[in-house]
C-alpha atoms as a PDB file:
ATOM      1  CA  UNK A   1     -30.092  17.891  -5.165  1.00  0.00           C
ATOM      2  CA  UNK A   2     -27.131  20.384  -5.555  1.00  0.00           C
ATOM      3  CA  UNK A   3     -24.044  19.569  -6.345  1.00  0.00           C
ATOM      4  CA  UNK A   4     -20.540  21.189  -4.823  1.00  0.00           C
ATOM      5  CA  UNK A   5     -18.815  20.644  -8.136  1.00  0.00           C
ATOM      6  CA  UNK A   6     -15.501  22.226  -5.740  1.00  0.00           C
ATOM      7  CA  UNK A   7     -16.630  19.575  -2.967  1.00  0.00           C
ATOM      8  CA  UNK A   8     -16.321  16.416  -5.520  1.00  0.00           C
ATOM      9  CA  UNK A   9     -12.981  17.733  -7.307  1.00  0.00           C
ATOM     10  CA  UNK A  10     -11.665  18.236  -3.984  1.00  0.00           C
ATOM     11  CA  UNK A  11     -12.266  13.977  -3.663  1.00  0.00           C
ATOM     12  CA  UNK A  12     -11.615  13.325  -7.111  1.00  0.00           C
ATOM     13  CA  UNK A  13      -7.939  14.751  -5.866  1.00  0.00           C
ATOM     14  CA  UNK A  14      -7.944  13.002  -2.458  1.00  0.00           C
ATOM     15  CA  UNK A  15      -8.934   9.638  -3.854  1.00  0.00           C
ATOM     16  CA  UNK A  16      -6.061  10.202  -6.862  1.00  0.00           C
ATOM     17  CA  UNK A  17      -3.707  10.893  -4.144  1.00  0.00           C
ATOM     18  CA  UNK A  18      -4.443   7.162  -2.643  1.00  0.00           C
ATOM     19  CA  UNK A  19      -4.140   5.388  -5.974  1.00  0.00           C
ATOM     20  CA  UNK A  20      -0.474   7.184  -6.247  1.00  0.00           C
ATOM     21  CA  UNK A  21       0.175   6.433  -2.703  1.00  0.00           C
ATOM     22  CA  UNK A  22      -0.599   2.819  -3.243  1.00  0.00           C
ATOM     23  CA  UNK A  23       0.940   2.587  -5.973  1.00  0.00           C
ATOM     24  CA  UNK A  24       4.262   3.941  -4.662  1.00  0.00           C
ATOM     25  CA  UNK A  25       4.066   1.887  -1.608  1.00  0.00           C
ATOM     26  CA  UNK A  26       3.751  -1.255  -4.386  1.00  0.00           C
ATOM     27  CA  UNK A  27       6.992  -0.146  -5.916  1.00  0.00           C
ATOM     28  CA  UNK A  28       8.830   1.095  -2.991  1.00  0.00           C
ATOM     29  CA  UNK A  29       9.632   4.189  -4.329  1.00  0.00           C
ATOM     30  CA  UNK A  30      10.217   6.356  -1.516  1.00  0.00           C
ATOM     31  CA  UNK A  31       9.971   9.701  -3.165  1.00  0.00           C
ATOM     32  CA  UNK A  32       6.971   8.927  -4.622  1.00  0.00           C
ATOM     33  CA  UNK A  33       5.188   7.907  -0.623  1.00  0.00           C
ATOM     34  CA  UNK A  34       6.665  11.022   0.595  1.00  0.00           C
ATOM     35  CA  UNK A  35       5.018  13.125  -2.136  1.00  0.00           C
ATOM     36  CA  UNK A  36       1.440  11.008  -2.362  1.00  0.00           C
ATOM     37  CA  UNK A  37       1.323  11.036   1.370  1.00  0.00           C
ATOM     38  CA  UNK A  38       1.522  14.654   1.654  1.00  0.00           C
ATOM     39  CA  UNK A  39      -0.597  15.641  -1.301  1.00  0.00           C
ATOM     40  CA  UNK A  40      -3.201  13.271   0.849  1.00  0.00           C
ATOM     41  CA  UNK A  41      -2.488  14.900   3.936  1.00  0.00           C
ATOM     42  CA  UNK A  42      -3.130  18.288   1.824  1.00  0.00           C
ATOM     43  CA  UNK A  43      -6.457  17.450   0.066  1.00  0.00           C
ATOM     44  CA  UNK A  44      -7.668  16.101   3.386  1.00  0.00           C
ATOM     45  CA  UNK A  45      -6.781  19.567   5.285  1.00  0.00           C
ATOM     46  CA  UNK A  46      -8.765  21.438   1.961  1.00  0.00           C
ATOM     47  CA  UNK A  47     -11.802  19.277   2.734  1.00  0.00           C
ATOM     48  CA  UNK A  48     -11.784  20.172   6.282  1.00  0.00           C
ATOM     49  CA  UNK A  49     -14.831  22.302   7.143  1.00  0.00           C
ATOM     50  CA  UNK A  50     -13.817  25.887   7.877  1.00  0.00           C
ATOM     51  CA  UNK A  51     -14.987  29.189   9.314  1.00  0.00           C
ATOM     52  CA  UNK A  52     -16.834  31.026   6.745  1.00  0.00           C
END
């Protein structure tokens, strides 16, 4: 089985971006949703497959 090593940081980054967004939305910090959520939004546009 091969491994994407860029594949799995890519979700190592996505599912960061979720504990920080949780974590914001537990403190109420807006700044800090506002940033998480569009890091998310970011790593989840990366992971989209693209034309090669």
């Amino acid at each position: 089985m091969k491994i994407n090593l860029q594949k799995l940081a890519w979700l190592l980054f996505l599912v960061c971006g979720i504990i920080y967004l949780i974590a914001s939305i537990r403190d109420r910090d807006i700044l800090m949703i506002v940033g998480s959520a569009c890091f998310v939004i970011a790593v989840m546009i990366f992971l989209l497959p693209g034309k090669e």
